[in-house]
C-alpha atoms as a PDB file:
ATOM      1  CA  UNK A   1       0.000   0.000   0.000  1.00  0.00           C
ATOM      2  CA  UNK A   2       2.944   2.389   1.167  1.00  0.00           C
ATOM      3  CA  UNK A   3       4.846   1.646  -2.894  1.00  0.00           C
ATOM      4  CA  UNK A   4       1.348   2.615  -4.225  1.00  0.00           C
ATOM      5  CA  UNK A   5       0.718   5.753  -2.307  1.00  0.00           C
ATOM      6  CA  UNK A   6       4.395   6.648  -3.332  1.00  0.00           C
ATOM      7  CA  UNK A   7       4.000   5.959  -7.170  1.00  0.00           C
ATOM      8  CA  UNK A   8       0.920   7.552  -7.041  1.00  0.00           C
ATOM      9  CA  UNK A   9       2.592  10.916  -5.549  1.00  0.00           C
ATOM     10  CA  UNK A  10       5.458  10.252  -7.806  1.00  0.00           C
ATOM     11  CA  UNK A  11       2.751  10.612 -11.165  1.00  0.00           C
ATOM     12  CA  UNK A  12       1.076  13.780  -9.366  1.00  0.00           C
ATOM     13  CA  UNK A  13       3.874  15.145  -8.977  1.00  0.00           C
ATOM     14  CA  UNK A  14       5.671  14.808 -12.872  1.00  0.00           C
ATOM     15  CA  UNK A  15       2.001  15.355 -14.476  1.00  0.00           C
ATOM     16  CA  UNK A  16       1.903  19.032 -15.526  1.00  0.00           C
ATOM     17  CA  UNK A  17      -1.493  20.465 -14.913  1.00  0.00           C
ATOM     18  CA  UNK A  18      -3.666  21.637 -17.504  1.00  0.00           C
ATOM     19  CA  UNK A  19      -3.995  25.023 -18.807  1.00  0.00           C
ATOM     20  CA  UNK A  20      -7.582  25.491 -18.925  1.00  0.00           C
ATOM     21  CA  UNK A  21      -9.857  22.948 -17.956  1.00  0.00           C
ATOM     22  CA  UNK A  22     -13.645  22.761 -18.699  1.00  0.00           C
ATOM     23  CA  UNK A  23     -15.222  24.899 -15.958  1.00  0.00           C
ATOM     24  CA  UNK A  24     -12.791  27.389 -16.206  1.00  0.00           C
ATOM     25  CA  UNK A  25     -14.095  31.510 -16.004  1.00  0.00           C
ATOM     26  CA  UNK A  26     -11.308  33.371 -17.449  1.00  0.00           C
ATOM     27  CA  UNK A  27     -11.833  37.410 -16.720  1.00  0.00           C
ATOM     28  CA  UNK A  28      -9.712  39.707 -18.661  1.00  0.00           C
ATOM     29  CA  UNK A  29      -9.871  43.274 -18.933  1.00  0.00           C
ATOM     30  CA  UNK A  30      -7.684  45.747 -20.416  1.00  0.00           C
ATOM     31  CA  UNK A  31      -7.298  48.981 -23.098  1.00  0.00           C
ATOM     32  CA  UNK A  32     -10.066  48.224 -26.299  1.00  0.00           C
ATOM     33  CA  UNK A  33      -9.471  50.152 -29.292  1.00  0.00           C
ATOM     34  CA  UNK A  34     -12.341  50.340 -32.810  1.00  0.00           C
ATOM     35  CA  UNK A  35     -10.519  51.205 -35.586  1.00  0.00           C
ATOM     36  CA  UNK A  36     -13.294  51.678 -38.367  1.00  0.00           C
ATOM     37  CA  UNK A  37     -12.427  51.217 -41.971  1.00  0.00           C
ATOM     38  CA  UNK A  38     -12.107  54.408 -44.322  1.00  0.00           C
ATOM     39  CA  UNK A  39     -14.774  55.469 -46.607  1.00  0.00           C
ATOM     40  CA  UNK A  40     -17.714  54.158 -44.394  1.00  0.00           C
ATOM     41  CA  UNK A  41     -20.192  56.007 -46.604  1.00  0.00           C
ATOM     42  CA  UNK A  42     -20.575  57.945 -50.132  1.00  0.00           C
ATOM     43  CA  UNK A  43     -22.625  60.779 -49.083  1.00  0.00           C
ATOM     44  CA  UNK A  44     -22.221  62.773 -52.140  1.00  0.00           C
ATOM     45  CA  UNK A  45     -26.178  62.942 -52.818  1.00  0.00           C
ATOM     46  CA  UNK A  46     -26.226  64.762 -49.697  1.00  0.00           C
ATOM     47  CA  UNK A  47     -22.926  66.830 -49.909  1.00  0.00           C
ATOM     48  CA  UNK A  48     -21.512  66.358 -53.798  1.00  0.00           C
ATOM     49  CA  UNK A  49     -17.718  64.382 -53.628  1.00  0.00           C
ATOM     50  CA  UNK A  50     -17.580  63.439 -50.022  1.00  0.00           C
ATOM     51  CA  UNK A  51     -17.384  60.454 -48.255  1.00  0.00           C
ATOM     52  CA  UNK A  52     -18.272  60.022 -44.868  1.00  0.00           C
ATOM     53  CA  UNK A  53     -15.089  58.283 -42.670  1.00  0.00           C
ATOM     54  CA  UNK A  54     -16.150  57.143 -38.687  1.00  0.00           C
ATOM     55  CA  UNK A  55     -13.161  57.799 -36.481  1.00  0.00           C
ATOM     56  CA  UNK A  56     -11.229  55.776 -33.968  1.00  0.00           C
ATOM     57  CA  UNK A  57     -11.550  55.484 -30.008  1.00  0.00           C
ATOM     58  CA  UNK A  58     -10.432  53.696 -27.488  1.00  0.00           C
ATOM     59  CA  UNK A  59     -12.007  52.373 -24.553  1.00  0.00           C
ATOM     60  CA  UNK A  60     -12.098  49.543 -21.564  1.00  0.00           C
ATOM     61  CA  UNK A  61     -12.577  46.251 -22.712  1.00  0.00           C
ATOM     62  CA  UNK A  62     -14.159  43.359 -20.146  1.00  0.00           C
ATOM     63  CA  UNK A  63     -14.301  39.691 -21.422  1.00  0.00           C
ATOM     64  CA  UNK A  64     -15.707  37.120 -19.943  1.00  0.00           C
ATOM     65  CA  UNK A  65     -14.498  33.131 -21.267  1.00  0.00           C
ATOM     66  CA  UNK A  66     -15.805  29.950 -20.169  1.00  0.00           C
ATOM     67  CA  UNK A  67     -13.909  26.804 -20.899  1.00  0.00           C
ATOM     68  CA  UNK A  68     -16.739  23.874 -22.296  1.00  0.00           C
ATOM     69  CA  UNK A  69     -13.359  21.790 -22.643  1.00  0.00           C
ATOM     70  CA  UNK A  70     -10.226  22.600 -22.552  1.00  0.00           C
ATOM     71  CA  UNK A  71     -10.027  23.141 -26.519  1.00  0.00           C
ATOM     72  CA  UNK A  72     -13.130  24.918 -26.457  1.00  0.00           C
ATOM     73  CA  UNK A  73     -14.750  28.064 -24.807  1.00  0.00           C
ATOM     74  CA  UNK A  74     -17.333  30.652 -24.902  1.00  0.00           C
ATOM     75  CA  UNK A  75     -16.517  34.752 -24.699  1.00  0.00           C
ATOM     76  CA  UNK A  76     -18.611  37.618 -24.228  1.00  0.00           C
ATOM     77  CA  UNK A  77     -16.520  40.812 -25.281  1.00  0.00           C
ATOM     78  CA  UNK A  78     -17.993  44.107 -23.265  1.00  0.00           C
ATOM     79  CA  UNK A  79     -16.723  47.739 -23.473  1.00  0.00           C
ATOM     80  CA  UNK A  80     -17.112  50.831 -22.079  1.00  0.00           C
ATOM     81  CA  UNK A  81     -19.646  52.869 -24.345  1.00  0.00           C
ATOM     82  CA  UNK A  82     -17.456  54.123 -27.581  1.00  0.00           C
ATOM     83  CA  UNK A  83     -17.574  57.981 -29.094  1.00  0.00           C
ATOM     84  CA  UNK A  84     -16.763  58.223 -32.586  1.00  0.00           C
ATOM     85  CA  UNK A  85     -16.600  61.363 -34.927  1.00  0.00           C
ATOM     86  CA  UNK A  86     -17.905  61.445 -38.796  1.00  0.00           C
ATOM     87  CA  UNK A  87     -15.610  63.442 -40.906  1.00  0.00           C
ATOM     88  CA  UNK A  88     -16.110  64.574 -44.375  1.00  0.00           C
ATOM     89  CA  UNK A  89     -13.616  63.155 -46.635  1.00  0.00           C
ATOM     90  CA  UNK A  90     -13.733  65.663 -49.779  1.00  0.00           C
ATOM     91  CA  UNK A  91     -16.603  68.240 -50.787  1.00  0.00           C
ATOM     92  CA  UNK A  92     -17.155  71.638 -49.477  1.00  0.00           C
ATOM     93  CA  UNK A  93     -17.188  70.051 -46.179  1.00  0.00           C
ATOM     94  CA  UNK A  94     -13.877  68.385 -46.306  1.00  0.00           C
ATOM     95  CA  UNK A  95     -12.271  67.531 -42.985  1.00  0.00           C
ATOM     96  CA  UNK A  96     -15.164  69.038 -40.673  1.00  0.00           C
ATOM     97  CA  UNK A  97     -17.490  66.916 -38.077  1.00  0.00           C
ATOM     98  CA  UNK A  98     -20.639  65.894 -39.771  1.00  0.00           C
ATOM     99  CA  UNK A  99     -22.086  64.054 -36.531  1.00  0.00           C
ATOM    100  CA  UNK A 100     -20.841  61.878 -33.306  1.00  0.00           C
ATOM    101  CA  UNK A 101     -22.056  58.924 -31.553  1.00  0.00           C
ATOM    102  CA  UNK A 102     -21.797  56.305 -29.329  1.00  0.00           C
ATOM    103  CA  UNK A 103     -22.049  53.321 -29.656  1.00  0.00           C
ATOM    104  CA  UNK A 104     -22.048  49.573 -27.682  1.00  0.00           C
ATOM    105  CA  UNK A 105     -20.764  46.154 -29.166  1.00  0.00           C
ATOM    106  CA  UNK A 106     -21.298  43.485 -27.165  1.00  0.00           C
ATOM    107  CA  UNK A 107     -20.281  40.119 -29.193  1.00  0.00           C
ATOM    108  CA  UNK A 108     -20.483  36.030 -28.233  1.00  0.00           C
ATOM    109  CA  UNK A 109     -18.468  34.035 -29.466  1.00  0.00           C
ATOM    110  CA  UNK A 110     -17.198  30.505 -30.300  1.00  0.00           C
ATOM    111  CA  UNK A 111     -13.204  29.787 -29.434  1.00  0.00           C
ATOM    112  CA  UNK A 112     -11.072  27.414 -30.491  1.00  0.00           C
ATOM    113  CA  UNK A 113      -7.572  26.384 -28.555  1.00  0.00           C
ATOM    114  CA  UNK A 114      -5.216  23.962 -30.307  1.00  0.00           C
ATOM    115  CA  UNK A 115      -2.658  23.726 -27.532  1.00  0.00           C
ATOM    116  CA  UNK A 116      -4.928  22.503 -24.857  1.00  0.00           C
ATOM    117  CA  UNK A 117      -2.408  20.634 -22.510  1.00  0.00           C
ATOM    118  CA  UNK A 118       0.131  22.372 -19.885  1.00  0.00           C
ATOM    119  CA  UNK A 119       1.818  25.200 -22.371  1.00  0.00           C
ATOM    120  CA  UNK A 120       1.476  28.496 -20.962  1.00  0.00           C
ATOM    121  CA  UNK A 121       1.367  29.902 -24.011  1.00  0.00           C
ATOM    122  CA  UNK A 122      -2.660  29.442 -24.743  1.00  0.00           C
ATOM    123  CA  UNK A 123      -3.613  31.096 -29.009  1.00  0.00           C
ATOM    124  CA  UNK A 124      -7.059  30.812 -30.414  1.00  0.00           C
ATOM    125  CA  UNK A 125      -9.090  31.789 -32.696  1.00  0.00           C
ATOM    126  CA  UNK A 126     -12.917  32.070 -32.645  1.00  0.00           C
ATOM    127  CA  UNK A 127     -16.489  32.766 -34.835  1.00  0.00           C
ATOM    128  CA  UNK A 128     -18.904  35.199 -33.151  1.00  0.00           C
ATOM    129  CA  UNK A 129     -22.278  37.526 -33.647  1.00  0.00           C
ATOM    130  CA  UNK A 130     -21.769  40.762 -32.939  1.00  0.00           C
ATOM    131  CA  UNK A 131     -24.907  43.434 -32.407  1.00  0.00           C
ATOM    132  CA  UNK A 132     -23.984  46.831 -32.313  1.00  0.00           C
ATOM    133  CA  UNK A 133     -26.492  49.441 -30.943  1.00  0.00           C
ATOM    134  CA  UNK A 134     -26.082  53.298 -31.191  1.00  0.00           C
ATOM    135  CA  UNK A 135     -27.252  56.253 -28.956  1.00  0.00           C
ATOM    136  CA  UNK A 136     -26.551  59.842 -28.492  1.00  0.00           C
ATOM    137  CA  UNK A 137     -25.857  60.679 -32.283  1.00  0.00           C
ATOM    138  CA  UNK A 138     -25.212  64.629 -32.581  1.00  0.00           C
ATOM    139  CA  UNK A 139     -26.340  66.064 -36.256  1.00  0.00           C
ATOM    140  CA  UNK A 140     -23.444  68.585 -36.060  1.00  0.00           C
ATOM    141  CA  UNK A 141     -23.801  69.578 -39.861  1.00  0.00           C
ATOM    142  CA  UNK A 142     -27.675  70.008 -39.288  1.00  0.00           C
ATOM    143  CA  UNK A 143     -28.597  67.496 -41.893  1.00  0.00           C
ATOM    144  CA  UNK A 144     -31.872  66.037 -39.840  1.00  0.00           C
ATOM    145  CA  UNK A 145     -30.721  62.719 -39.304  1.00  0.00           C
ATOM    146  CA  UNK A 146     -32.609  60.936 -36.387  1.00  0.00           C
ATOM    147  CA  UNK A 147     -30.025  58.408 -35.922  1.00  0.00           C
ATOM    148  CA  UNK A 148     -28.562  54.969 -36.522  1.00  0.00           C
ATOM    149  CA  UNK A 149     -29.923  51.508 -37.272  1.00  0.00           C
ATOM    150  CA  UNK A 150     -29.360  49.079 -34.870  1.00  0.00           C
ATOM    151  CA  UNK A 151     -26.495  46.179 -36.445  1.00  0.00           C
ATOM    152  CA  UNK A 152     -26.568  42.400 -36.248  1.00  0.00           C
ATOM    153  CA  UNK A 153     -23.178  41.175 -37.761  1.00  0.00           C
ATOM    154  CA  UNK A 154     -19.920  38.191 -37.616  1.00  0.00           C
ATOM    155  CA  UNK A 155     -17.258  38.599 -35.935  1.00  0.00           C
ATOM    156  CA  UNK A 156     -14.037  36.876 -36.280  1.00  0.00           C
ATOM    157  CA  UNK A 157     -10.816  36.991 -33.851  1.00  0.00           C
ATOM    158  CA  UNK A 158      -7.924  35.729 -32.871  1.00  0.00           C
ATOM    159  CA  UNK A 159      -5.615  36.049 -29.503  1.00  0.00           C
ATOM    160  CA  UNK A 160      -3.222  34.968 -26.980  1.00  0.00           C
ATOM    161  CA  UNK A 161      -3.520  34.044 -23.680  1.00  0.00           C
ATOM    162  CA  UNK A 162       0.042  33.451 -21.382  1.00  0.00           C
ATOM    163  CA  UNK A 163      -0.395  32.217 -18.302  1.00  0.00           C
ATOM    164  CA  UNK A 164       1.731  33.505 -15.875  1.00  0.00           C
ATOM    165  CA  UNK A 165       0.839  31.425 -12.980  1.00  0.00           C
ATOM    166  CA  UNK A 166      -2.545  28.897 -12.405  1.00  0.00           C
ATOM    167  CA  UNK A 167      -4.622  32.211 -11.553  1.00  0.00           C
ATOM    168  CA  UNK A 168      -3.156  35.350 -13.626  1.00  0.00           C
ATOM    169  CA  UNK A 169      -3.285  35.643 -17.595  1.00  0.00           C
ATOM    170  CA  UNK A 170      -1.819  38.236 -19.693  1.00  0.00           C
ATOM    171  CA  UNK A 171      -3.419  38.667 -23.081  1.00  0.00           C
ATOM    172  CA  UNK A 172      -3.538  40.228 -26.812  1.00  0.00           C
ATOM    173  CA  UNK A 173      -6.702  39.565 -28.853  1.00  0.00           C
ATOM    174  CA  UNK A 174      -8.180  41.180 -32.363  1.00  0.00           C
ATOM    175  CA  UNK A 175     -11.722  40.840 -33.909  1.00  0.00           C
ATOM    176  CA  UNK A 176     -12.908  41.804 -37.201  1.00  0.00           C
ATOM    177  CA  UNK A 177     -16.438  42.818 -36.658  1.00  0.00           C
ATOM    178  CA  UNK A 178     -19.300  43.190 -39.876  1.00  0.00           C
ATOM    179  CA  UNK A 179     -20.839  46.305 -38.129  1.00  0.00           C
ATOM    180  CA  UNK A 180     -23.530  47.605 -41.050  1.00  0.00           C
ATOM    181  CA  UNK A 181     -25.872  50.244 -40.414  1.00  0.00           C
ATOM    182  CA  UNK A 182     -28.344  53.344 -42.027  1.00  0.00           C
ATOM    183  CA  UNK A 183     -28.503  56.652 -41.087  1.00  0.00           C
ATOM    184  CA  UNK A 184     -32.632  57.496 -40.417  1.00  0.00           C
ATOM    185  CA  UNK A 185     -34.009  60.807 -41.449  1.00  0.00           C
ATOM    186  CA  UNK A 186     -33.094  64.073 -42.910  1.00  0.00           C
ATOM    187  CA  UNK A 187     -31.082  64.490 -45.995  1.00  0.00           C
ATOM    188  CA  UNK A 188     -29.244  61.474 -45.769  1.00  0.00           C
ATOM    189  CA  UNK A 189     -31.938  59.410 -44.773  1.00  0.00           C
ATOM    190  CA  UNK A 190     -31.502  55.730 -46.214  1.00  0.00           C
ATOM    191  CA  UNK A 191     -27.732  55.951 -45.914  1.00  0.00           C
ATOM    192  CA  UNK A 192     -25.974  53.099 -45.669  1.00  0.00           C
ATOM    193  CA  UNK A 193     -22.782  53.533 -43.164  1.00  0.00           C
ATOM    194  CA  UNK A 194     -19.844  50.334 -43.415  1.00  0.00           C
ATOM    195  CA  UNK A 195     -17.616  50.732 -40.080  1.00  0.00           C
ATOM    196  CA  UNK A 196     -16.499  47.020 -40.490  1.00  0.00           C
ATOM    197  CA  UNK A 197     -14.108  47.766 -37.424  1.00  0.00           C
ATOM    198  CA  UNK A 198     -10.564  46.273 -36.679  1.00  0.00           C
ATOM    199  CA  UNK A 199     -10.749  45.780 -32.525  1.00  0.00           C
ATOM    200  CA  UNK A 200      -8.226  45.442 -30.610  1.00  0.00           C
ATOM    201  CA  UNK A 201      -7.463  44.729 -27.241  1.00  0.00           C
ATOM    202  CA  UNK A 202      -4.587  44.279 -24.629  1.00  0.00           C
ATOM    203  CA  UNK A 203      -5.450  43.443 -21.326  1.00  0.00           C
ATOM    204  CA  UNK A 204      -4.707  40.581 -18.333  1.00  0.00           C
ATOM    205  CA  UNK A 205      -6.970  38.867 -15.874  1.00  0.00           C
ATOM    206  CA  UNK A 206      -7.557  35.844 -13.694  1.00  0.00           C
ATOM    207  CA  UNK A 207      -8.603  32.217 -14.112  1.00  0.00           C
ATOM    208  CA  UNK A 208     -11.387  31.241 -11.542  1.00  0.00           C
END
């Protein structure tokens, strides 16, 4: 019995523990930046030659992971609420402030972790839906616009997790979100506005 209970410490002991484990709640939260594509919009039936272009911002970013196995997880992606200007690109109006709004992404997605094991050193890659609701929209060219459709959209994204101990995670993660919407009354009513935004984030958390 003694030999047994010694082999059996012996295995515990050279075993290396697994990274994630199904059950896991990984919490990471960090700096979250939208950077929106250029030329999100031709407005020239409103304003002749211009382009509308949605600007950058950065924000906190809060996800939320939860390990089905240990190759595959869950993750909710919150933020802070975003501001973003809309420039004219070109026109009478070139460079000035058409509007501003804000804006809220919350996305779910499906990850995928191809190291499951012991390495520290945790990548993935996962398939989402994002839906994108906006709020507070300024008409600071005085066009009448009333506001911003609602967007349901994929999301793709990639990361890295390293683990520096069994509770704290440092981590680096992108999305490419399809964030389509219309601009409602006024002028421009009918517009349709492509932000298609590269996220970013860089952030560390804990493993419960």
């Amino acid at each position: 019995m003694l030999k047994t209970l010694v082999a059996a410490s012996i295995m515990a002991a050279t075993v290396p523990a697994m990274a994630y484990e199904a059950g896991d709640i990984i919490v990471k939260a960090g700096v979250v930046s939208v950077m929106p594509k250029d030329n999100n919009a031709d407005a020239s039936a409103v304003v002749p030659d211009t382009d509308l272009d949605v600007q950058n911002d950065t924000q906190l970013g809060i996800t939320a992971v939860y390990m089905v196995t240990p190759m595959f997880g869950v993750e909710v992606l919150a933020a802070t609420p975003f501001e973003h200007e809309v420039e004219a690109d070109g026109g009478a109006l070139d460079g000035a402030t058409i509007a501003t709004t804000k804006h809220l992404p919350p996305t779910v997605s499906a990850q995928f972790y191809p190291l499951a094991g012991s390495s520290k050193l945790q990548p993935y890659v996962g398939l989402g839906v994002n839906h994108t609701f906006f709020f507070d929209e300024d008409d600071d060219a005085g066009i009448g616009t009333k506001g911003l459709k609602t967007s349901w959209g994929l999301s793709y994204s990639a990361g890295v997790d390293y683990l520096i101990n069994d509770q704290w995670v440092v981590n680096a993660a992108l999305w490419k979100m399809d964030i389509d919407t219309e601009i409602r009354g006024g002028a421009a009513d009918g517009l349709e506005v492509e932000i298609d935004p590269l996220v970013v984030m860089v952030g560390a958390g804990m493993k419960f």
